[in-house]
PDB file of N, CA and C in Angstrom:
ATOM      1  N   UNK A   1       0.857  -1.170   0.000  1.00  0.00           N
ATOM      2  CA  UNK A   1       0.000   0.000   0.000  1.00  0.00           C
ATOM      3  C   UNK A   1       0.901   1.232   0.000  1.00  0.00           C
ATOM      4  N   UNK A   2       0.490   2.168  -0.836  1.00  0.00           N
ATOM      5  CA  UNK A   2       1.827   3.338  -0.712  1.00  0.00           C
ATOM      6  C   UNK A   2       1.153   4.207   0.375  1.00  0.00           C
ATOM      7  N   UNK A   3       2.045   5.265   0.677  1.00  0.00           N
ATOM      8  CA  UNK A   3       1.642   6.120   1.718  1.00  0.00           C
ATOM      9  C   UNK A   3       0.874   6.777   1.886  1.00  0.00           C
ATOM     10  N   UNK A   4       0.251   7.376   0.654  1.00  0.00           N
ATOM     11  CA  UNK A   4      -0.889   8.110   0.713  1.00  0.00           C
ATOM     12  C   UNK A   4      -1.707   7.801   1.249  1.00  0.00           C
ATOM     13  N   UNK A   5      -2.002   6.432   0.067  1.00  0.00           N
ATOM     14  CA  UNK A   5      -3.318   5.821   0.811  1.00  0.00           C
ATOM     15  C   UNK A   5      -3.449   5.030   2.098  1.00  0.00           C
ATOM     16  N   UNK A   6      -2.368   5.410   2.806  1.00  0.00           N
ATOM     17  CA  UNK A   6      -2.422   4.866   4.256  1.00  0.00           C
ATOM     18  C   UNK A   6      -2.557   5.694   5.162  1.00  0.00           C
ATOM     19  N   UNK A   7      -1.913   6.866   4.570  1.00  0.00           N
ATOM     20  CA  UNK A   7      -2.228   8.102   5.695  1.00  0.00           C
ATOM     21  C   UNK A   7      -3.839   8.593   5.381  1.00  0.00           C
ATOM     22  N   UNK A   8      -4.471   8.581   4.371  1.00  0.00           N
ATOM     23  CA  UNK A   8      -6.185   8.376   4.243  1.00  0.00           C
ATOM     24  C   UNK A   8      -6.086   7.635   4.791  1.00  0.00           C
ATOM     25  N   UNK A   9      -6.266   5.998   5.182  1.00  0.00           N
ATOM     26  CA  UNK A   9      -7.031   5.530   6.017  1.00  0.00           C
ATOM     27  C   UNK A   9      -6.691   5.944   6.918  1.00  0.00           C
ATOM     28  N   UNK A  10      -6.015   6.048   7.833  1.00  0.00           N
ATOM     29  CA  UNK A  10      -5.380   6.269   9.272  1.00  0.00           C
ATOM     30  C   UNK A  10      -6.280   7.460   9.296  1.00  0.00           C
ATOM     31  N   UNK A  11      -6.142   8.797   8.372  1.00  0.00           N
ATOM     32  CA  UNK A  11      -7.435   9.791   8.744  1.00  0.00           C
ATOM     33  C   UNK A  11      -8.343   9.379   9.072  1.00  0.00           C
ATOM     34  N   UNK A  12      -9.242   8.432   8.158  1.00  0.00           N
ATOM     35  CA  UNK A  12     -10.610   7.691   8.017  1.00  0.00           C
ATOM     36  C   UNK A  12     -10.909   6.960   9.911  1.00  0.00           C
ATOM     37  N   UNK A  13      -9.994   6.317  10.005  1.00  0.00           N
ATOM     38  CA  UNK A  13     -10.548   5.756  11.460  1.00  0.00           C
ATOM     39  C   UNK A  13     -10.032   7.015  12.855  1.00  0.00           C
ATOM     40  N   UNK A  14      -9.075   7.816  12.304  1.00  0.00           N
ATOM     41  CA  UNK A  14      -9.375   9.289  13.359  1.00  0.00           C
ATOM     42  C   UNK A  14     -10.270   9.237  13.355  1.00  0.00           C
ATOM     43  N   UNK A  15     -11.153   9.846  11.969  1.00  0.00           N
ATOM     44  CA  UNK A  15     -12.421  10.778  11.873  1.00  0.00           C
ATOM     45  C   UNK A  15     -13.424  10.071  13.099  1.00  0.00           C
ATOM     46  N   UNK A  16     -13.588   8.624  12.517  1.00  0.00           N
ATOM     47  CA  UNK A  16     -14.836   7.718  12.721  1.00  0.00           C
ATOM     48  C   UNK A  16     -14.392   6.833  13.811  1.00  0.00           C
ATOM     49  N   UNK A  17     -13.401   7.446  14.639  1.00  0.00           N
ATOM     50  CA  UNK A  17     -12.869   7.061  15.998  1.00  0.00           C
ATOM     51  C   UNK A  17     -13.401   8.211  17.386  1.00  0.00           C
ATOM     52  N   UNK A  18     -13.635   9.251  16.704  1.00  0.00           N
ATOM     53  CA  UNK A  18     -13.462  10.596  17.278  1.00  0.00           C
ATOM     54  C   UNK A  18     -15.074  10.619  16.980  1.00  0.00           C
ATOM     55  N   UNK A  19     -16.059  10.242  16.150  1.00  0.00           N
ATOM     56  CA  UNK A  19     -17.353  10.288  16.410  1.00  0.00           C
ATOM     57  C   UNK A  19     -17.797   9.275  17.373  1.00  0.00           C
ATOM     58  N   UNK A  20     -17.119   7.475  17.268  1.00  0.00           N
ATOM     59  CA  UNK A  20     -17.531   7.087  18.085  1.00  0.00           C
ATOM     60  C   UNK A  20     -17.594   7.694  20.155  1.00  0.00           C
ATOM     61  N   UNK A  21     -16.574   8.264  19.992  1.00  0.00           N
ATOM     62  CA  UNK A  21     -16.319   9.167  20.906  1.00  0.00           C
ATOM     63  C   UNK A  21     -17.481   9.921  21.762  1.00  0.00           C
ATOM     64  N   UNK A  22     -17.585  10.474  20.562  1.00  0.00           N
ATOM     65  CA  UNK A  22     -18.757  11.824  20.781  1.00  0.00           C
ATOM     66  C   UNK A  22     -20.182  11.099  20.979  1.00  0.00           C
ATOM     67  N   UNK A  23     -20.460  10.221  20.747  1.00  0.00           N
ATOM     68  CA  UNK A  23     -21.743   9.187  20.622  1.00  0.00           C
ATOM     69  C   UNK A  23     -21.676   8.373  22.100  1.00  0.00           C
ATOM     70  N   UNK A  24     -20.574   8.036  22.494  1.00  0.00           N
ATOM     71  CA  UNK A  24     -20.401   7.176  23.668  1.00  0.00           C
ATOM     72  C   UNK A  24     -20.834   8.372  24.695  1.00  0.00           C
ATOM     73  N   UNK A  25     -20.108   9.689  24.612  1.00  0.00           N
ATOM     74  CA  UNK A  25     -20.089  10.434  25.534  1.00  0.00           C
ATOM     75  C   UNK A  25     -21.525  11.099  26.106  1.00  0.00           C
ATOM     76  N   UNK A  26     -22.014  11.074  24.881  1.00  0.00           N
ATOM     77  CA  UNK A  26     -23.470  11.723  24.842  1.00  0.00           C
ATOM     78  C   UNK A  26     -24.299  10.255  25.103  1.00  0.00           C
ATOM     79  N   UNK A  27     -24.176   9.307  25.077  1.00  0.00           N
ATOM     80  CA  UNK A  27     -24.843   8.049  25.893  1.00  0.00           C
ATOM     81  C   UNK A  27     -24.501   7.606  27.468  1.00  0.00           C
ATOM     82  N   UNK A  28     -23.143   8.156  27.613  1.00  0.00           N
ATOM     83  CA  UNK A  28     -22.914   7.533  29.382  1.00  0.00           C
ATOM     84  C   UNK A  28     -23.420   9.048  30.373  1.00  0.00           C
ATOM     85  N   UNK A  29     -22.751   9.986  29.531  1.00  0.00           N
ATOM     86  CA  UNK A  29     -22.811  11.133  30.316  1.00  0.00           C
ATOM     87  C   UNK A  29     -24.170  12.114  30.339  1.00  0.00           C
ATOM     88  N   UNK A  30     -24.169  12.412  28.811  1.00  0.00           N
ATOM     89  CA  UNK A  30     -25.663  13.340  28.513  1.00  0.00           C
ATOM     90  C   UNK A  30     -25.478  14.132  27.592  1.00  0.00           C
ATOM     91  N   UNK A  31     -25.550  15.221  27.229  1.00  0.00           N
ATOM     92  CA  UNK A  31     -25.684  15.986  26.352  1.00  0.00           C
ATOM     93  C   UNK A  31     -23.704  16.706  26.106  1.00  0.00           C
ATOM     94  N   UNK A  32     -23.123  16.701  24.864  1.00  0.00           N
ATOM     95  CA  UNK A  32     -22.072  16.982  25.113  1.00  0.00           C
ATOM     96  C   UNK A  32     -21.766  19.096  24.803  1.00  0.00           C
ATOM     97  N   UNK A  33     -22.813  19.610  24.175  1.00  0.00           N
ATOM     98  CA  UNK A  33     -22.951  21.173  23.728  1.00  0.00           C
ATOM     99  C   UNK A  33     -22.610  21.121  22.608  1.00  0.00           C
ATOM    100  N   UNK A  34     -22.373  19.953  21.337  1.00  0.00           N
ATOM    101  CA  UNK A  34     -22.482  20.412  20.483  1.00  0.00           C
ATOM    102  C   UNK A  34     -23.372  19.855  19.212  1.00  0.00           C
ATOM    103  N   UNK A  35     -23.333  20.252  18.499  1.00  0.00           N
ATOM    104  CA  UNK A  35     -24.736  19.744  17.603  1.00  0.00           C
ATOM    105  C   UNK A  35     -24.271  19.316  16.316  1.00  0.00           C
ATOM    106  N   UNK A  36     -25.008  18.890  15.842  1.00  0.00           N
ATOM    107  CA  UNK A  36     -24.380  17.521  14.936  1.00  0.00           C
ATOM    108  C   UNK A  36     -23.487  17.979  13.881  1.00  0.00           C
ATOM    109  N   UNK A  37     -23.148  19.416  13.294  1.00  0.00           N
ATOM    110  CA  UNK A  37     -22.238  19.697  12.175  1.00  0.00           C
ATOM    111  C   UNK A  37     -21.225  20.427  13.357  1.00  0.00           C
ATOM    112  N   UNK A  38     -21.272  20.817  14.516  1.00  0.00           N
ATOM    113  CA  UNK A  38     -20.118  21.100  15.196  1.00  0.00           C
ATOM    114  C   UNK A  38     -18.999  19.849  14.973  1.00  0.00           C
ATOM    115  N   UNK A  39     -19.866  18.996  15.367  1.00  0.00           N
ATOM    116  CA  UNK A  39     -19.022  17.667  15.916  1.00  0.00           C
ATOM    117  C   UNK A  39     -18.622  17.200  14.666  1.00  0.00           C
ATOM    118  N   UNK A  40     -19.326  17.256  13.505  1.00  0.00           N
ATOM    119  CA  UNK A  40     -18.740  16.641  12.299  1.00  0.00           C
ATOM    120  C   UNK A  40     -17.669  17.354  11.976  1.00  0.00           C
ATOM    121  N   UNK A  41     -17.672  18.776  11.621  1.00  0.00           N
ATOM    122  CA  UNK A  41     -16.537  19.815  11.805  1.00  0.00           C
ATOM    123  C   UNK A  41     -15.368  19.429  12.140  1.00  0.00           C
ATOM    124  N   UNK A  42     -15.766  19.024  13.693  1.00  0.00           N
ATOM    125  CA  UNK A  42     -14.480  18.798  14.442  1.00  0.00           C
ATOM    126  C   UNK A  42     -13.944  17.604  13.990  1.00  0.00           C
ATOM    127  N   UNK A  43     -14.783  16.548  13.636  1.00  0.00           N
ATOM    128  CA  UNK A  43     -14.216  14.949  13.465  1.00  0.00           C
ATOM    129  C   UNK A  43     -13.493  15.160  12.096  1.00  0.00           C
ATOM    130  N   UNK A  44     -14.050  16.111  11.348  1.00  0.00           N
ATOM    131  CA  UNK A  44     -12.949  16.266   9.690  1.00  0.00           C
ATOM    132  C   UNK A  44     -11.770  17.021  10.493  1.00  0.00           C
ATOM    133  N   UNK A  45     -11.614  17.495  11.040  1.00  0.00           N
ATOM    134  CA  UNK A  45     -10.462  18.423  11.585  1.00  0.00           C
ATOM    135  C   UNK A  45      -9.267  17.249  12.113  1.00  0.00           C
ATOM    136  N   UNK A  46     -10.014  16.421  12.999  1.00  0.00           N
ATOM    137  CA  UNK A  46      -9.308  15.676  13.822  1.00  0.00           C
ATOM    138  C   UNK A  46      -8.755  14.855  12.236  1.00  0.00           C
ATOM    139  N   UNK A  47      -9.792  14.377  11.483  1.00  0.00           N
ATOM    140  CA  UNK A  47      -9.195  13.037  10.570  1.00  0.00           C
ATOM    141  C   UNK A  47      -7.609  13.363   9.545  1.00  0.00           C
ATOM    142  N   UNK A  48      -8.052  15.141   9.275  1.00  0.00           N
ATOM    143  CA  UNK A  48      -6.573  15.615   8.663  1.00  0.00           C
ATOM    144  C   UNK A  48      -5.713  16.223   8.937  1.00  0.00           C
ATOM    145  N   UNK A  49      -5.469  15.987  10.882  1.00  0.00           N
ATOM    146  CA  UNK A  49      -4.338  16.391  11.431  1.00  0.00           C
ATOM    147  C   UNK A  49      -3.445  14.823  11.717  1.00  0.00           C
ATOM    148  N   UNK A  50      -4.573  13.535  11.562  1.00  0.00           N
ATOM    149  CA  UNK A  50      -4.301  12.248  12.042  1.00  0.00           C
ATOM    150  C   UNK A  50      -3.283  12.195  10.458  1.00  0.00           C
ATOM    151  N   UNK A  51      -4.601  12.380   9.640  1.00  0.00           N
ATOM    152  CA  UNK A  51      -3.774  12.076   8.187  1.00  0.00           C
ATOM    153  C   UNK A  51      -2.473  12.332   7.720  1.00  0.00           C
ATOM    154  N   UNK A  52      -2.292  14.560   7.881  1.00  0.00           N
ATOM    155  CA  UNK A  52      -0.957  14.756   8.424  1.00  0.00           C
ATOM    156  C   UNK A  52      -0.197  13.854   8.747  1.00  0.00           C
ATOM    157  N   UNK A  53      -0.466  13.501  10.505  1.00  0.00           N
ATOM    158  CA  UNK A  53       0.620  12.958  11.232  1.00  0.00           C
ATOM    159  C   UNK A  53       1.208  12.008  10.774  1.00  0.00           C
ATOM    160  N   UNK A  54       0.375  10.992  10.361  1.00  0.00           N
ATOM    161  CA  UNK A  54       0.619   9.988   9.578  1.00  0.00           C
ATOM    162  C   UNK A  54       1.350   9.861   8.204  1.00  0.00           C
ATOM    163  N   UNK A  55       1.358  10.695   7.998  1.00  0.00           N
ATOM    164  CA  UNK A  55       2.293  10.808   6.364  1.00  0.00           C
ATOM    165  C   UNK A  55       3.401  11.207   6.848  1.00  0.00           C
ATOM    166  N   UNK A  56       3.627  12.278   7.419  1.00  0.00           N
ATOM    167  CA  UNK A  56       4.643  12.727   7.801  1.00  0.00           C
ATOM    168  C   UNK A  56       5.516  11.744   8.930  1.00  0.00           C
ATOM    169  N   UNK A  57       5.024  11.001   9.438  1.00  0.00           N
ATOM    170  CA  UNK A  57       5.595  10.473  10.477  1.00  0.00           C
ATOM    171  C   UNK A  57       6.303   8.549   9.750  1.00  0.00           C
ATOM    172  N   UNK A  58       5.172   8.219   8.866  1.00  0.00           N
ATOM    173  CA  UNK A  58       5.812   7.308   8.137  1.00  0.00           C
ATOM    174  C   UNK A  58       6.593   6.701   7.653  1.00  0.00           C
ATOM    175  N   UNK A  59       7.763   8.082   7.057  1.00  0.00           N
ATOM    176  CA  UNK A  59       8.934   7.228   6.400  1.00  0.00           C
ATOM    177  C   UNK A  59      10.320   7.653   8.046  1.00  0.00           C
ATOM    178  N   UNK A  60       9.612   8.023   9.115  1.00  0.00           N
ATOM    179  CA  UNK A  60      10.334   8.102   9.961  1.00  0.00           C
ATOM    180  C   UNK A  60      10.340   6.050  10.534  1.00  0.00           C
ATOM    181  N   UNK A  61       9.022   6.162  11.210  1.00  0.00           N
ATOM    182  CA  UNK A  61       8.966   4.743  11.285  1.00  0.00           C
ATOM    183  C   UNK A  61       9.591   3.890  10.438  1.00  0.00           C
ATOM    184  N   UNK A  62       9.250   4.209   9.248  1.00  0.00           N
ATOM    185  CA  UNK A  62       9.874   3.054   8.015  1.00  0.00           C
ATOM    186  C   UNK A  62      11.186   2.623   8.298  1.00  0.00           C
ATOM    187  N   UNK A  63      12.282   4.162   8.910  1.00  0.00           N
ATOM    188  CA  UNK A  63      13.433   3.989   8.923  1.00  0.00           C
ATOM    189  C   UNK A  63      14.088   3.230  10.296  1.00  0.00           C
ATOM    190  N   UNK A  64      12.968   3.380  10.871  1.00  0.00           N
ATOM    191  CA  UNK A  64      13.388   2.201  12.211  1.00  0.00           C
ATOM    192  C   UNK A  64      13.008   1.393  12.591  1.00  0.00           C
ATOM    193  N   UNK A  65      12.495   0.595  11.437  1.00  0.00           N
ATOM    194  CA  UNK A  65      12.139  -0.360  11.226  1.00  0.00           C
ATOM    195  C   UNK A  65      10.976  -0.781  11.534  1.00  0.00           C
ATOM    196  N   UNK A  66       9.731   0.067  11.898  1.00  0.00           N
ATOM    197  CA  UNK A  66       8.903  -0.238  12.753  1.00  0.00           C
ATOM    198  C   UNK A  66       7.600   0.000  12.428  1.00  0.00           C
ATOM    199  N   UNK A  67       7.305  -0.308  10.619  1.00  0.00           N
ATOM    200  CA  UNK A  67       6.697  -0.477   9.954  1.00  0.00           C
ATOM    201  C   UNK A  67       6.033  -2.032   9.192  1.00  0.00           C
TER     202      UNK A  67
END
Protein backbone atom coordinates (compact mmCIF):
# COMPACT_ATOMS: atom_id res chain seq x y z
CA UNK A 1 0.00 0.00 0.00
CA UNK A 2 1.83 3.34 -0.71
CA UNK A 3 1.64 6.12 1.72
CA UNK A 4 -0.89 8.11 0.71
CA UNK A 5 -3.32 5.82 0.81
CA UNK A 6 -2.42 4.87 4.26
CA UNK A 7 -2.23 8.10 5.70
CA UNK A 8 -6.18 8.38 4.24
CA UNK A 9 -7.03 5.53 6.02
CA UNK A 10 -5.38 6.27 9.27
CA UNK A 11 -7.43 9.79 8.74
CA UNK A 12 -10.61 7.69 8.02
CA UNK A 13 -10.55 5.76 11.46
CA UNK A 14 -9.38 9.29 13.36
CA UNK A 15 -12.42 10.78 11.87
CA UNK A 16 -14.84 7.72 12.72
CA UNK A 17 -12.87 7.06 16.00
CA UNK A 18 -13.46 10.60 17.28
CA UNK A 19 -17.35 10.29 16.41
CA UNK A 20 -17.53 7.09 18.08
CA UNK A 21 -16.32 9.17 20.91
CA UNK A 22 -18.76 11.82 20.78
CA UNK A 23 -21.74 9.19 20.62
CA UNK A 24 -20.40 7.18 23.67
CA UNK A 25 -20.09 10.43 25.53
CA UNK A 26 -23.47 11.72 24.84
CA UNK A 27 -24.84 8.05 25.89
CA UNK A 28 -22.91 7.53 29.38
CA UNK A 29 -22.81 11.13 30.32
CA UNK A 30 -25.66 13.34 28.51
CA UNK A 31 -25.68 15.99 26.35
CA UNK A 32 -22.07 16.98 25.11
CA UNK A 33 -22.95 21.17 23.73
CA UNK A 34 -22.48 20.41 20.48
CA UNK A 35 -24.74 19.74 17.60
CA UNK A 36 -24.38 17.52 14.94
CA UNK A 37 -22.24 19.70 12.18
CA UNK A 38 -20.12 21.10 15.20
CA UNK A 39 -19.02 17.67 15.92
CA UNK A 40 -18.74 16.64 12.30
CA UNK A 41 -16.54 19.82 11.81
CA UNK A 42 -14.48 18.80 14.44
CA UNK A 43 -14.22 14.95 13.47
CA UNK A 44 -12.95 16.27 9.69
CA UNK A 45 -10.46 18.42 11.58
CA UNK A 46 -9.31 15.68 13.82
CA UNK A 47 -9.19 13.04 10.57
CA UNK A 48 -6.57 15.61 8.66
CA UNK A 49 -4.34 16.39 11.43
CA UNK A 50 -4.30 12.25 12.04
CA UNK A 51 -3.77 12.08 8.19
CA UNK A 52 -0.96 14.76 8.42
CA UNK A 53 0.62 12.96 11.23
CA UNK A 54 0.62 9.99 9.58
CA UNK A 55 2.29 10.81 6.36
CA UNK A 56 4.64 12.73 7.80
CA UNK A 57 5.60 10.47 10.48
CA UNK A 58 5.81 7.31 8.14
CA UNK A 59 8.93 7.23 6.40
CA UNK A 60 10.33 8.10 9.96
CA UNK A 61 8.97 4.74 11.28
CA UNK A 62 9.87 3.05 8.02
CA UNK A 63 13.43 3.99 8.92
CA UNK A 64 13.39 2.20 12.21
CA UNK A 65 12.14 -0.36 11.23
CA UNK A 66 8.90 -0.24 12.75
CA UNK A 67 6.70 -0.48 9.95
Amino acid sequence: MNRTASALLWGLVGTLAFLVLVQGYRLLVGALGLDFFTASGVALLVGGVVTAASYVAEPRLAAKGRT
